[in-house]
N, C-alpha and C. Protein backbone atom coordinates (compact mmCIF):
# COMPACT_ATOMS: atom_id res chain seq x y z
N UNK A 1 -5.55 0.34 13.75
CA UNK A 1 -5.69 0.68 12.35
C UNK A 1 -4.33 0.68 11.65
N UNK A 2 -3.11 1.12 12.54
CA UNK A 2 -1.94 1.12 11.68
C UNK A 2 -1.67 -0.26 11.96
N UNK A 3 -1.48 -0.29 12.85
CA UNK A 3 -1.04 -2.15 13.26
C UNK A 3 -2.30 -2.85 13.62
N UNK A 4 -2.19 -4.34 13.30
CA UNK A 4 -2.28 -5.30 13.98
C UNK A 4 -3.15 -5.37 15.07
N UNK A 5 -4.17 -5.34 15.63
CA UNK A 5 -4.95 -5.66 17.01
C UNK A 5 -5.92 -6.70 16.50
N UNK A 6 -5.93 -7.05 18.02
CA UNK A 6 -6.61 -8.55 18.39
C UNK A 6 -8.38 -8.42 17.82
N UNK A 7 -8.38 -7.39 17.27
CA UNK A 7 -9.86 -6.61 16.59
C UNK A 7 -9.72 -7.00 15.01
N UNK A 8 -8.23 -6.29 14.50
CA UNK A 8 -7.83 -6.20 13.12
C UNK A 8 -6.99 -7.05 12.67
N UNK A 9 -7.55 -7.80 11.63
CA UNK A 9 -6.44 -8.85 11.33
C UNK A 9 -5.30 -7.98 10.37
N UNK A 10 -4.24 -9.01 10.70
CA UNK A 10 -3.14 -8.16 10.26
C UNK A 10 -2.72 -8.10 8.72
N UNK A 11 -3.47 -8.60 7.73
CA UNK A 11 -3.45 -8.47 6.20
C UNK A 11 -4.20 -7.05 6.01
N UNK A 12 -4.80 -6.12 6.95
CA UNK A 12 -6.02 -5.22 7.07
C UNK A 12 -5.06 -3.97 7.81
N UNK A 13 -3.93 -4.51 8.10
CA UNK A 13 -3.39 -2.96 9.15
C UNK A 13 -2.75 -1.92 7.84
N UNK A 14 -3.14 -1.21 7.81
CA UNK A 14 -2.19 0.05 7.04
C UNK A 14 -0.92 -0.23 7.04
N UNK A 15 0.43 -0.47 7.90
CA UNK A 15 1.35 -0.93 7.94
C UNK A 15 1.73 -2.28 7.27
N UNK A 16 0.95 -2.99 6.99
CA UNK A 16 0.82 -4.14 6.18
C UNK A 16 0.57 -3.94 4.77
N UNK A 17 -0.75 -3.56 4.30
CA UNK A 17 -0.77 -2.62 3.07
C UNK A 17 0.04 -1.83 2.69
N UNK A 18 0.71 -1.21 3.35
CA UNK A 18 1.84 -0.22 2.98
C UNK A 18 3.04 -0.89 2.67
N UNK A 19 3.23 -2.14 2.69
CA UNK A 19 4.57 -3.20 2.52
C UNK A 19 3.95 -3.37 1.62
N UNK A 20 2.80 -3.74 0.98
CA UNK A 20 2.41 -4.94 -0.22
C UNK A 20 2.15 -3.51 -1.33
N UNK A 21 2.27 -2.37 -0.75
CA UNK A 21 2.10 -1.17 -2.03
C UNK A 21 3.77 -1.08 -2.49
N UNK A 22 4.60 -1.17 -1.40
CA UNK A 22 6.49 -0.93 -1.44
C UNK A 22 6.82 -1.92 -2.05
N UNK A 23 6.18 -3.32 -2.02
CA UNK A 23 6.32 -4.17 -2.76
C UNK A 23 6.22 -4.31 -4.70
N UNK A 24 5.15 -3.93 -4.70
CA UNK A 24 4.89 -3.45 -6.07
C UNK A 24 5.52 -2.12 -6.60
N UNK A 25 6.09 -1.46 -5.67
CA UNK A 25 6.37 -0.20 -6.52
C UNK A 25 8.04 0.22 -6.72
N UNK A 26 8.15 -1.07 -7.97
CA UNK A 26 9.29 -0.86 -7.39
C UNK A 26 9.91 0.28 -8.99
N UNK A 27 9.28 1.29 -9.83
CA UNK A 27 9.38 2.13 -10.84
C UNK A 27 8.19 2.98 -10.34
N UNK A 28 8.52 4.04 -10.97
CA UNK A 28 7.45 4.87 -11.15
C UNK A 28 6.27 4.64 -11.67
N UNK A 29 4.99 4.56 -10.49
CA UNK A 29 3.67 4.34 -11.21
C UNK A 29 2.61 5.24 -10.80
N UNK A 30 1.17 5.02 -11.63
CA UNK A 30 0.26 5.97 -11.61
C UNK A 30 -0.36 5.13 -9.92
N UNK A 31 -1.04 5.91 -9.42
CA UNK A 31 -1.92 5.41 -8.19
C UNK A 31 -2.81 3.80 -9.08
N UNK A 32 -3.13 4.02 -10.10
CA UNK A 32 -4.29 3.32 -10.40
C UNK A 32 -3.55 2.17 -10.95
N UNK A 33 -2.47 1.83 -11.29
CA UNK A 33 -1.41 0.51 -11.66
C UNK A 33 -0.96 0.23 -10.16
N UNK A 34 -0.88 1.15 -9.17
CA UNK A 34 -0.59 0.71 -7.71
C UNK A 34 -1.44 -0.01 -7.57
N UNK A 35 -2.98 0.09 -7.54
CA UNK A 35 -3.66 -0.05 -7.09
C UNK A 35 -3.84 -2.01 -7.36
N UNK A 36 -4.15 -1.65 -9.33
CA UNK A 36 -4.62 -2.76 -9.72
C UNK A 36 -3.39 -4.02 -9.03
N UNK A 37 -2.33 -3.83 -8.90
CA UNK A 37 -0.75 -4.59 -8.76
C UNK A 37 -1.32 -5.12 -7.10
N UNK A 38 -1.56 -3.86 -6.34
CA UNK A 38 -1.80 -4.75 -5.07
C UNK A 38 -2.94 -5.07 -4.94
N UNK A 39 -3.90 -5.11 -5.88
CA UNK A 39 -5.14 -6.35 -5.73
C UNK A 39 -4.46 -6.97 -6.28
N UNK A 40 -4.36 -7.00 -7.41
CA UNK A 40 -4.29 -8.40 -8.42
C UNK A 40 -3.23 -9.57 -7.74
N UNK A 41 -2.42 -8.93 -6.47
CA UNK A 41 -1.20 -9.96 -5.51
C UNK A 41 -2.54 -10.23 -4.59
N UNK A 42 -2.95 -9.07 -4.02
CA UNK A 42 -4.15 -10.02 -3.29
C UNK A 42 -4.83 -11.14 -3.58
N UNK A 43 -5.58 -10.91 -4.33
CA UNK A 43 -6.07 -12.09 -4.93
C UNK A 43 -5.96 -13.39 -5.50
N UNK A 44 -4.43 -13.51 -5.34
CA UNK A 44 -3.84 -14.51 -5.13
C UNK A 44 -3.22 -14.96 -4.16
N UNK A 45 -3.52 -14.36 -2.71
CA UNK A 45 -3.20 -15.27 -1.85
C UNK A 45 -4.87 -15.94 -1.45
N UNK A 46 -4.41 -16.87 -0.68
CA UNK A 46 -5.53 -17.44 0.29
C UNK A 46 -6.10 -16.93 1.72
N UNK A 47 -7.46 -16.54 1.44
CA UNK A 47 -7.59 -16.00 3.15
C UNK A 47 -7.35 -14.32 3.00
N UNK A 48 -6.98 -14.31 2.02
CA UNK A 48 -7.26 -12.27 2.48
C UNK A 48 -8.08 -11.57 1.96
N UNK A 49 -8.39 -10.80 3.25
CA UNK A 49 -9.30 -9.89 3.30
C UNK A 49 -9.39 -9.23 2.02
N UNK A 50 -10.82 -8.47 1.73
CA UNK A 50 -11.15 -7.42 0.64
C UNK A 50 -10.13 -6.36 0.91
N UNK A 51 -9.73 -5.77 0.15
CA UNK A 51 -8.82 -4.59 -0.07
C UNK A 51 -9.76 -3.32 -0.43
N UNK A 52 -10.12 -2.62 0.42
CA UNK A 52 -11.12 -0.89 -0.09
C UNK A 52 -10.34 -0.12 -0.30
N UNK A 53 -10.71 0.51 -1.64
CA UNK A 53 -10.13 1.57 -2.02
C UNK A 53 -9.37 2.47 -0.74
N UNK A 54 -10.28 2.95 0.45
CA UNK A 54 -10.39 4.30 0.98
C UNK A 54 -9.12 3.52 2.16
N UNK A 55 -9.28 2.31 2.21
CA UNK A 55 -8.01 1.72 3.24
C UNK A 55 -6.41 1.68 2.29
N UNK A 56 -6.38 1.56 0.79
CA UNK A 56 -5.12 1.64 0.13
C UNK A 56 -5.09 3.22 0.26
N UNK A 57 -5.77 4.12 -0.38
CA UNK A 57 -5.36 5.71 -0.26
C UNK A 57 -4.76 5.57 1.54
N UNK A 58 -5.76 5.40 2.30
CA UNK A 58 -5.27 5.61 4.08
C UNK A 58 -3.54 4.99 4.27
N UNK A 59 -3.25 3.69 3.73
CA UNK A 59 -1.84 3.46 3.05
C UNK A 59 -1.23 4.33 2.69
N UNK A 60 -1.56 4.64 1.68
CA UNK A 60 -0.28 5.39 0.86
C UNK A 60 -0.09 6.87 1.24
N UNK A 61 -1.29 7.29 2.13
CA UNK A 61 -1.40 8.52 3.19
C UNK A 61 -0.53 8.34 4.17
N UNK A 62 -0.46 7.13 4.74
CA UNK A 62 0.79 7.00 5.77
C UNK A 62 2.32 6.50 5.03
N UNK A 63 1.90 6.35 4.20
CA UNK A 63 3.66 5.67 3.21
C UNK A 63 4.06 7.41 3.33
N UNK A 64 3.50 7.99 2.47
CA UNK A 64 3.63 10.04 2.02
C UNK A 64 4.19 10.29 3.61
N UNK A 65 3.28 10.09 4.78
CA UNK A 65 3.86 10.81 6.05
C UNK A 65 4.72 10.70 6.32
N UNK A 66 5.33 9.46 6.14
CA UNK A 66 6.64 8.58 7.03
C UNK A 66 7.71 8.63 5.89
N UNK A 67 7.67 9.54 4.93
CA UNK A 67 8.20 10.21 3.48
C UNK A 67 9.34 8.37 3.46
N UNK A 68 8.13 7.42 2.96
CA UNK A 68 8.84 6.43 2.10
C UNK A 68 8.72 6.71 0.79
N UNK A 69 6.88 7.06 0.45
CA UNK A 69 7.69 7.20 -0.85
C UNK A 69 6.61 8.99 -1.80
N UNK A 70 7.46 8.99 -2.81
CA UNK A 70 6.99 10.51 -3.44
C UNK A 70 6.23 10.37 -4.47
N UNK A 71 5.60 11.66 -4.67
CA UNK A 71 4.74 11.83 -5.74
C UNK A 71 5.12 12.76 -6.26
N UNK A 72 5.52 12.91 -7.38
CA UNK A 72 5.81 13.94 -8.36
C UNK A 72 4.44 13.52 -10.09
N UNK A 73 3.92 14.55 -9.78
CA UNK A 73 2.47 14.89 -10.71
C UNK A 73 2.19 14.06 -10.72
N UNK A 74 1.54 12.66 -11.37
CA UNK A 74 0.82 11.79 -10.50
C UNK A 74 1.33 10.45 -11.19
N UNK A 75 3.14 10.60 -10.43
CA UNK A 75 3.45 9.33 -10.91
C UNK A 75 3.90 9.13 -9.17
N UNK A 76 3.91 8.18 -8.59
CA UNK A 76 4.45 7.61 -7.17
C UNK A 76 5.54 6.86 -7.56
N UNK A 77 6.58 6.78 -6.32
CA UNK A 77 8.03 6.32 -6.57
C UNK A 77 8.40 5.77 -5.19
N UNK A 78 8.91 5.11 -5.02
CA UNK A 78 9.88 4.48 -3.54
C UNK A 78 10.74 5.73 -3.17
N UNK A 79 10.51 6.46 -2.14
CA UNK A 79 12.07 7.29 -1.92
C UNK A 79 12.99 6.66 -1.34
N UNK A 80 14.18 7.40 -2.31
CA UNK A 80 15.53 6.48 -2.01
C UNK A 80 15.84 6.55 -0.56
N UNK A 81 16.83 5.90 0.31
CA UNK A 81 17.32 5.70 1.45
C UNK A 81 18.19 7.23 1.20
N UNK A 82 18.57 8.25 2.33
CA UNK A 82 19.04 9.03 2.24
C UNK A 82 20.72 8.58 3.30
């Protein structure tokens, strides 16, 4: 589920999603401009998978753990390199 297995293709691992959310975020945004930014890149590649809501939140649940990036009231941000 975080990575990659011979089950899960790897456009689908949380760790993958979580690059294409770091990708887009590169200012302060609401969850729901996160959101639309990494469909709307999805959907322009070829070959990838549907994007579910409950798998981008499971993302950005592991981005928050691994404190890449913050939420202050409900804008999300990249945290800086310390």
């Amino acid at each position: 589920m975080i990575l990659p297995t011979k089950n899960l293709q790897p456009d689908r691992a949380l760790l993958t999603i979580g690059g294409e959310i770091l990708a887009v975020l590169d200012h302060q945004s609401t969850v729901t401009s996160v959101w639309e930014s990494v469909r709307s890149r999805r959907a322009t590649r070829e070959n990838a998978s549907p994007l579910p809501f409950d798998w981008f939140v499971l993302a950005l649940s592991l981005l928050y753990a691994i404190q890449a990036i913050d939420l202050d009231g409900d804008l999300l941000s990249k945290r800086s390199a310390a």
